[in-house]
N, C-alpha and C. Protein backbone atom coordinates (compact mmCIF):
# COMPACT_ATOMS: atom_id res chain seq x y z
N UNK A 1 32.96 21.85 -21.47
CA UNK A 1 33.01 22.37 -22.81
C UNK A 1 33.91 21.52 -23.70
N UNK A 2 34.82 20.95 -23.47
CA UNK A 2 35.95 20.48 -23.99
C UNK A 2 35.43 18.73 -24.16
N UNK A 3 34.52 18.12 -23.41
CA UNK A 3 33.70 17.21 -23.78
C UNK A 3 32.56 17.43 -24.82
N UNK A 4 32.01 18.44 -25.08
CA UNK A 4 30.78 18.80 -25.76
C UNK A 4 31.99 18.68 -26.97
N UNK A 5 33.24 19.62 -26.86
CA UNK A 5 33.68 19.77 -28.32
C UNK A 5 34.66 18.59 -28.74
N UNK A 6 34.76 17.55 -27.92
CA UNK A 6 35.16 16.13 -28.38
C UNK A 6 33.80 15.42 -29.17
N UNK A 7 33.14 15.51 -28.52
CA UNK A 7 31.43 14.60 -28.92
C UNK A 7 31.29 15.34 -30.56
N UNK A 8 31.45 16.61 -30.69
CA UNK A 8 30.84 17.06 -31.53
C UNK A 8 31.76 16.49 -32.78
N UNK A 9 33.14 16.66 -33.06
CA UNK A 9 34.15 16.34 -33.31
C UNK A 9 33.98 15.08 -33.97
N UNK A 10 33.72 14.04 -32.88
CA UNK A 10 33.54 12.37 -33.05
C UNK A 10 32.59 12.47 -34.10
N UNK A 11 31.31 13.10 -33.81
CA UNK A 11 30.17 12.80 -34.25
C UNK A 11 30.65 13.18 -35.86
N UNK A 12 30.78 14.65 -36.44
CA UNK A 12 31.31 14.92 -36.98
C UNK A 12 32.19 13.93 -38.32
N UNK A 13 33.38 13.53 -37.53
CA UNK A 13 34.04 12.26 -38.34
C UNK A 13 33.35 11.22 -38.53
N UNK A 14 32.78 10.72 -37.44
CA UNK A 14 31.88 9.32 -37.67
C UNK A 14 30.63 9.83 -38.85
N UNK A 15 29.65 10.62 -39.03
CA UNK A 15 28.98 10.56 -39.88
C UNK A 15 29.97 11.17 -41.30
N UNK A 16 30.93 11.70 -41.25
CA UNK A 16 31.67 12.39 -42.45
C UNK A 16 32.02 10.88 -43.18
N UNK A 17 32.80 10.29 -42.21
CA UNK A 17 33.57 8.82 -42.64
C UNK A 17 32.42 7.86 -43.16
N UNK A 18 31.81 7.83 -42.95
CA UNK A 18 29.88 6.83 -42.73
C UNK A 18 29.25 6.68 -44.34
N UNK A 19 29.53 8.17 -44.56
CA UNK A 19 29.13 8.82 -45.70
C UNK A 19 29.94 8.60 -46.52
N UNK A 20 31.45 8.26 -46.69
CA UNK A 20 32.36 7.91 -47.77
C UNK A 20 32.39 6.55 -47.88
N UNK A 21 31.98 5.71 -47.35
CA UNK A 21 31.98 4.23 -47.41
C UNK A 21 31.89 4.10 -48.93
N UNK A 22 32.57 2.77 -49.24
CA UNK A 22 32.09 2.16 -50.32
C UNK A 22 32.26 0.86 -50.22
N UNK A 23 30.79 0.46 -49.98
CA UNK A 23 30.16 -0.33 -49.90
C UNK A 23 30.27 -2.01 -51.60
N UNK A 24 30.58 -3.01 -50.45
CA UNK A 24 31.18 -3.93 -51.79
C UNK A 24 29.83 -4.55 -52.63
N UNK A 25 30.18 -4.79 -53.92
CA UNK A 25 29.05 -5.51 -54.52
C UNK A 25 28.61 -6.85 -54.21
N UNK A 26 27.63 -7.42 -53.52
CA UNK A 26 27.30 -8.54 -53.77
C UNK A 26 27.44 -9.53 -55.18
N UNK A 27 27.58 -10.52 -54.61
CA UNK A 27 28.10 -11.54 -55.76
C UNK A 27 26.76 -12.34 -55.99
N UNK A 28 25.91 -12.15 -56.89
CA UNK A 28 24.78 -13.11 -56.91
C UNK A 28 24.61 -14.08 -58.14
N UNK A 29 24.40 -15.23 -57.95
CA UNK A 29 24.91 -16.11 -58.92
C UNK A 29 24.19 -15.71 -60.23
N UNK A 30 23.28 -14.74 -60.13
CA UNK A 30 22.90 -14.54 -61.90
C UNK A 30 24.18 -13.67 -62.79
N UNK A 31 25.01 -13.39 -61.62
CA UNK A 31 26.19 -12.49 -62.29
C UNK A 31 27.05 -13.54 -62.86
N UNK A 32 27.45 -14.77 -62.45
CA UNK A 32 28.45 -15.63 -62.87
C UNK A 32 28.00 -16.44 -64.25
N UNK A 33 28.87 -16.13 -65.40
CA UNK A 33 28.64 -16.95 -66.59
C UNK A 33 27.86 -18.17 -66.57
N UNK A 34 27.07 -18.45 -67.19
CA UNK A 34 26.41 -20.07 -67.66
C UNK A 34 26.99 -21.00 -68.46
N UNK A 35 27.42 -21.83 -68.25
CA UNK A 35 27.67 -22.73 -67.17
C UNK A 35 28.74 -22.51 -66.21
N UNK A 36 28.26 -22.17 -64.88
CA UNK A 36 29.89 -21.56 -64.15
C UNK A 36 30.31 -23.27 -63.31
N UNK A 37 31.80 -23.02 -63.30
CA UNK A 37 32.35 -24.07 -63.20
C UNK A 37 33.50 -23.86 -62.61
N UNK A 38 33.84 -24.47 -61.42
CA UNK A 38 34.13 -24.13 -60.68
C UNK A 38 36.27 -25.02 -60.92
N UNK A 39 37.36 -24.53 -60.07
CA UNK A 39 38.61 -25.58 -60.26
C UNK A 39 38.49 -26.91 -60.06
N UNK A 40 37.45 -27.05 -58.48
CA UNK A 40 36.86 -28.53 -58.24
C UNK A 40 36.26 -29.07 -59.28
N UNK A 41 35.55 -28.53 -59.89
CA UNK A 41 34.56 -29.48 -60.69
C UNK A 41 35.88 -30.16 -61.93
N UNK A 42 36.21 -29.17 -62.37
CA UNK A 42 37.27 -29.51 -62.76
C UNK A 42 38.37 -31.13 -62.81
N UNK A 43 38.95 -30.44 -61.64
CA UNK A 43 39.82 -31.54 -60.95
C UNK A 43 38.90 -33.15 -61.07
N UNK A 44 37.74 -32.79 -59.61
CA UNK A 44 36.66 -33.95 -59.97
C UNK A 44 36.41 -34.87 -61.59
N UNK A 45 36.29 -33.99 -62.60
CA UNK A 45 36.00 -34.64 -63.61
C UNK A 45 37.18 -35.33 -64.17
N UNK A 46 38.37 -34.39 -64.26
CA UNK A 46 39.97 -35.38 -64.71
C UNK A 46 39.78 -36.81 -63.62
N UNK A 47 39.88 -36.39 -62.31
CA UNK A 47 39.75 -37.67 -61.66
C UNK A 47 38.59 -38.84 -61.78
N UNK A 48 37.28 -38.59 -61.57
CA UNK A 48 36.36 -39.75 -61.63
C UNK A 48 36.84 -40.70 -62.49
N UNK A 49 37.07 -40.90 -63.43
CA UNK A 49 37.47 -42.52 -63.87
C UNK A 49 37.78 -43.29 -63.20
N UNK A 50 39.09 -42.64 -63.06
CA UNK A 50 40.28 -43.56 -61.86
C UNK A 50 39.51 -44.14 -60.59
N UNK A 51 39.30 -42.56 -59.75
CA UNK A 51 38.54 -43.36 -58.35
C UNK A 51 37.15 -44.44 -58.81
N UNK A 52 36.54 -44.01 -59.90
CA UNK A 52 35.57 -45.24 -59.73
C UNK A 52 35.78 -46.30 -59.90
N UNK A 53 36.89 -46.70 -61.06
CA UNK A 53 37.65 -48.34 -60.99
C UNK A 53 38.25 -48.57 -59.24
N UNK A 54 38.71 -47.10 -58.83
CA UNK A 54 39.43 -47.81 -57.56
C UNK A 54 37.96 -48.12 -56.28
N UNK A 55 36.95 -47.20 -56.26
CA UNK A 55 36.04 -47.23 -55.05
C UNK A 55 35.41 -48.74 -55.54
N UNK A 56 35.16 -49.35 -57.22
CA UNK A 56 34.52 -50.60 -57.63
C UNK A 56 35.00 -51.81 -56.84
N UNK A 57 36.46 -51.54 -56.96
CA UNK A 57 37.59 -52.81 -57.05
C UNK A 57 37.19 -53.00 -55.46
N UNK A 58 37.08 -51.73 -54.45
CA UNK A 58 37.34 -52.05 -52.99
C UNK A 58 35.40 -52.44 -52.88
N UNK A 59 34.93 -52.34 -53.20
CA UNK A 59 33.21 -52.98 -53.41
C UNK A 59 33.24 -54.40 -53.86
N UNK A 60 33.80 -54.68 -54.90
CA UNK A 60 34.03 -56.14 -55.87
C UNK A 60 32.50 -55.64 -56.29
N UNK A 61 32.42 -54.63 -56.47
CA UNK A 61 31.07 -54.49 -57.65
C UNK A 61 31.54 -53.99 -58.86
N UNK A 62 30.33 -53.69 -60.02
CA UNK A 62 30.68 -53.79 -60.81
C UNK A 62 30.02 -51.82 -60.88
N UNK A 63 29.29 -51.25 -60.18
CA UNK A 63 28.76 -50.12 -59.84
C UNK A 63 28.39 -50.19 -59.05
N UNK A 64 29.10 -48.70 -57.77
CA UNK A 64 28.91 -48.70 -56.86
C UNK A 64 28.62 -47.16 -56.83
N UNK A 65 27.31 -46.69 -55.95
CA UNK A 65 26.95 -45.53 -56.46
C UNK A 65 27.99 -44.85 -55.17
N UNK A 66 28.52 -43.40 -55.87
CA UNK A 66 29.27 -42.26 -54.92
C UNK A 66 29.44 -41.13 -55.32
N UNK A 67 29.90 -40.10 -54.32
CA UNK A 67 30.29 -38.96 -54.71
C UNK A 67 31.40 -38.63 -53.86
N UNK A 68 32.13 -37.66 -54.40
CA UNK A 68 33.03 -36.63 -53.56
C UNK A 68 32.40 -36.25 -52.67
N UNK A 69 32.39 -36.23 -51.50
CA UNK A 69 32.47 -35.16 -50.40
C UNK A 69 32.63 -34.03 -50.70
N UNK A 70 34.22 -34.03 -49.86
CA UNK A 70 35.07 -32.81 -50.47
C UNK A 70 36.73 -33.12 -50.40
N UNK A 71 36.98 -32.37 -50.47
CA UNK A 71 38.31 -32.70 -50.60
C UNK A 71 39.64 -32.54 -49.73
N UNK A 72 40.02 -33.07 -49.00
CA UNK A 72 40.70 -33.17 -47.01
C UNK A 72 41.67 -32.03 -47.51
N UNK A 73 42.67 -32.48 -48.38
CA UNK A 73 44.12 -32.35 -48.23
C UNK A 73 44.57 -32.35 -49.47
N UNK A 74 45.21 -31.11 -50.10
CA UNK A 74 46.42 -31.58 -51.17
C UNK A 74 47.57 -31.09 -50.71
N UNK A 75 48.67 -32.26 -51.01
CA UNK A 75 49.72 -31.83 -50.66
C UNK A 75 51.17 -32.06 -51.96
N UNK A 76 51.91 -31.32 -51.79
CA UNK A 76 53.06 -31.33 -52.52
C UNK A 76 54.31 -31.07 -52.44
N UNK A 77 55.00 -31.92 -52.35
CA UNK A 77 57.02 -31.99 -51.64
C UNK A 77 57.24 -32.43 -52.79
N UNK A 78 58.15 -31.43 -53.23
CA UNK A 78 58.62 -31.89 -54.95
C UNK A 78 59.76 -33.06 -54.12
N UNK A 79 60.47 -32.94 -52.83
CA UNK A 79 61.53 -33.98 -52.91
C UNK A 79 60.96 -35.41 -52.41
N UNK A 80 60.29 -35.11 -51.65
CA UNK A 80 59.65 -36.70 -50.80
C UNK A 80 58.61 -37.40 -52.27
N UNK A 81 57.24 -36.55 -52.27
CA UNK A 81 57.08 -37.00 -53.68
C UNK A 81 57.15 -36.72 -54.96
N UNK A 82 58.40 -36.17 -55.34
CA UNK A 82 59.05 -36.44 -56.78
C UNK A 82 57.81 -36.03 -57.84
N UNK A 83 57.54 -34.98 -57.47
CA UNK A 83 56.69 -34.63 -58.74
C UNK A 83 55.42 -34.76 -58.88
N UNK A 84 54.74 -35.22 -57.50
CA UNK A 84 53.69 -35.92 -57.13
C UNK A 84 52.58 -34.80 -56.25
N UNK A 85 51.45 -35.38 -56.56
CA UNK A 85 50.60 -34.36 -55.64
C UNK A 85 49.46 -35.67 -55.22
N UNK A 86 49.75 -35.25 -53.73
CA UNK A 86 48.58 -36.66 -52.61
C UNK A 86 47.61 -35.67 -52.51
N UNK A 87 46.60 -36.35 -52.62
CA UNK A 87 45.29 -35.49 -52.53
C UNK A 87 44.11 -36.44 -51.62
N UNK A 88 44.17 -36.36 -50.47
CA UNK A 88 42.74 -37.02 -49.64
C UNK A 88 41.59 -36.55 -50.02
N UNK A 89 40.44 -37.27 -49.95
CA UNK A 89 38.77 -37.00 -50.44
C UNK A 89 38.33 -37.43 -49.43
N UNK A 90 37.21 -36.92 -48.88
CA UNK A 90 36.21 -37.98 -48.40
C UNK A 90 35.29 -38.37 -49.10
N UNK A 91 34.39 -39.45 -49.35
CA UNK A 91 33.41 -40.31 -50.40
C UNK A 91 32.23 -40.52 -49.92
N UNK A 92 31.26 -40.40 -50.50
CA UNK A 92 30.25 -40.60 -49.79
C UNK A 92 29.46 -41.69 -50.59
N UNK A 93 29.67 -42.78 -49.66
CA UNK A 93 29.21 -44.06 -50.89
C UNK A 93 28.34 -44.70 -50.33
N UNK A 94 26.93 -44.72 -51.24
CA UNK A 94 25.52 -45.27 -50.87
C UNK A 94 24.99 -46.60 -50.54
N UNK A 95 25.29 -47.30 -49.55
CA UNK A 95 24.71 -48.67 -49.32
C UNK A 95 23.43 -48.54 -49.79
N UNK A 96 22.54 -47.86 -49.89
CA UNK A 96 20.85 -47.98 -50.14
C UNK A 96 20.77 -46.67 -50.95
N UNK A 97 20.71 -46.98 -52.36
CA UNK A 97 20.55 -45.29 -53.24
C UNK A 97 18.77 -44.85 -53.01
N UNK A 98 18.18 -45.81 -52.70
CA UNK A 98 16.53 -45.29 -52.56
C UNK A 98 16.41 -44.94 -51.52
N UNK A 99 16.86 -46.00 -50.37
CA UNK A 99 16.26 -45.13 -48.98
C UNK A 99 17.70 -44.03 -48.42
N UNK A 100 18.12 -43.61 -49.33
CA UNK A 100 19.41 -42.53 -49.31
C UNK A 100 19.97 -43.22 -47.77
N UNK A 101 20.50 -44.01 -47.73
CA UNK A 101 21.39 -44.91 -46.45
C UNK A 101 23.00 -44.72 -47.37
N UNK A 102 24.18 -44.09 -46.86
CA UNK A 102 25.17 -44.05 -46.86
C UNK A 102 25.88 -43.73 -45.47
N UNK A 103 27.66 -44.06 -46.25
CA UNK A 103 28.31 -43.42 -45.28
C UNK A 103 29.87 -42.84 -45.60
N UNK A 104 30.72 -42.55 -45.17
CA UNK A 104 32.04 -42.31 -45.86
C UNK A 104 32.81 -42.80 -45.71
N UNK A 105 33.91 -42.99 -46.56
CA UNK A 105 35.05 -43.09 -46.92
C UNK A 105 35.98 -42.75 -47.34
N UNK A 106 37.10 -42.97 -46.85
CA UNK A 106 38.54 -41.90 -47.22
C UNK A 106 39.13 -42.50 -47.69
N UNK A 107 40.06 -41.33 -48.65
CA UNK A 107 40.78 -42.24 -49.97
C UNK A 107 41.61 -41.38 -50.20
N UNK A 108 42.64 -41.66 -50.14
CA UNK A 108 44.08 -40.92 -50.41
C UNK A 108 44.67 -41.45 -51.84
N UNK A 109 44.92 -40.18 -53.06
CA UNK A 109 45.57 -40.58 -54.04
C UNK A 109 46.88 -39.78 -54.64
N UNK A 110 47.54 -40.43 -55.39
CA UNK A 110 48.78 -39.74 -56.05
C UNK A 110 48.73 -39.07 -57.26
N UNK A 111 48.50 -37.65 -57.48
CA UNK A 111 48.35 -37.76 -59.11
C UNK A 111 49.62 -37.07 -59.83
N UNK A 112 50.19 -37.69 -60.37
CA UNK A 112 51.50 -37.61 -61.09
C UNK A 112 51.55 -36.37 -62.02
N UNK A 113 52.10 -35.46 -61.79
CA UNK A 113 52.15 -34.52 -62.89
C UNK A 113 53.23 -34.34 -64.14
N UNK A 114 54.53 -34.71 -63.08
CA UNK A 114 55.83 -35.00 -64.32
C UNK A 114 56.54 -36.37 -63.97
N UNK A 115 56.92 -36.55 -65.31
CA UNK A 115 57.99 -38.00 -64.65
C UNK A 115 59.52 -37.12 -64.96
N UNK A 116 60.18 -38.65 -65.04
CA UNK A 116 61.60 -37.75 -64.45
C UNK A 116 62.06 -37.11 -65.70
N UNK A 117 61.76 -37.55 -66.81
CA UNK A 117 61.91 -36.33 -67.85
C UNK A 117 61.84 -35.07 -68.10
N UNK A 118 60.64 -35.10 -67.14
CA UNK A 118 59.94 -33.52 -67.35
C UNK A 118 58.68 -33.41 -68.34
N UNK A 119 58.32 -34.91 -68.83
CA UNK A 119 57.09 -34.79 -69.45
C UNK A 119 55.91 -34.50 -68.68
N UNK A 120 54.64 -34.24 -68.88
CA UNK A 120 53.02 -35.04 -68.54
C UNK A 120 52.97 -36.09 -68.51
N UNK A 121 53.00 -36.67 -67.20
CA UNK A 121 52.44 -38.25 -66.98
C UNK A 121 51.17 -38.66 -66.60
N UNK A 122 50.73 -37.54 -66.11
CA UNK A 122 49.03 -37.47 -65.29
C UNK A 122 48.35 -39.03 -64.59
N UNK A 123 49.89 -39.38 -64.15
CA UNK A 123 49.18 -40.87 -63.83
C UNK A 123 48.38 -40.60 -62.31
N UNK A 124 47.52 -41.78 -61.99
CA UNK A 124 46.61 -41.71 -61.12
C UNK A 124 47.05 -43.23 -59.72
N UNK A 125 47.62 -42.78 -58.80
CA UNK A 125 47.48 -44.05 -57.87
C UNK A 125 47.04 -44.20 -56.68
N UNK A 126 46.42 -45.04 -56.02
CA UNK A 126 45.85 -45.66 -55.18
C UNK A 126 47.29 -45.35 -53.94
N UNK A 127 46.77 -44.47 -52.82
CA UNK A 127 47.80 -44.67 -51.62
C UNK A 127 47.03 -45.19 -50.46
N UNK A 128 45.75 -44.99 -50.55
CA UNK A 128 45.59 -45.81 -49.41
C UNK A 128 43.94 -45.47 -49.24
N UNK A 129 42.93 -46.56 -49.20
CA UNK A 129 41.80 -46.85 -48.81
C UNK A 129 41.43 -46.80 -47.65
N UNK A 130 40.39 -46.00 -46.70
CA UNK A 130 39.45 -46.37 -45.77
C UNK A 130 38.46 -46.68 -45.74
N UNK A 131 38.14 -47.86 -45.37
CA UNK A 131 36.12 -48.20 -45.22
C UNK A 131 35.79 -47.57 -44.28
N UNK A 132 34.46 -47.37 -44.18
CA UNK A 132 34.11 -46.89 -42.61
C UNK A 132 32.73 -47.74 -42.41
């Protein structure tokens, strides 16, 4: 008896509880503003200049087709780098743009946010290139 009136009990809570759910809204992209835009895209667009003079220079072309990957690593030590934020990418840069033949490359950069003033410096530097 004392099993029948556990079961009943359970059952009881489990459909009581079942029944109060609230259930989350799906996120479907017709809900997100036009044009939605994301912090990356963002970031990406302040940066592309820079990396494309820097991905050109390590090509000796004059256009070299690429994209972001994504993005490894940001990091930030206000004391080691002074105001600085290193940010790794991986690249995905096209030896053959027709027969879609690529491969990647990693690229570590510095992007400066204050100098020692305390201004906006937003400078952009080169820490270190990988071919692959």
């Amino acid at each position: 008896m004392k099993k029948v009136g556990v079961i009943l009990i359970s059952l009881f809570i489990s459909v009581y509880l079942n029944s109060h759910l609230v259930f989350a809204e799906q996120n479907s992209p017709e809900k997100f503003p036009k044009p939605y835009v994301t912090t990356q895209d963002v970031l990406f667009t302040l940066l592309l200049p820079e990396m494309d003079k820097i991905i050109n220079v390590n090509y000796d072309k004059t256009k070299q087709h690429w994209n972001i990957d994504r993005v490894l690593n940001v990091k930030y030590d206000s004391e080691k780098l002074k105001g600085w934020y290193e940010i790794d990418f991986s690249i995905q840069v096209f030896d053959n743009l027709v027969k879609d033949i690529y491969h990647y490359d990693y690229m570590t950069i510095k992007v400066g946010i204050k100098n020692e003033e305390g201004k906006t410096d937003n400078k952009i530097e080169l820490v270190n290139y990988k071919k692959k």
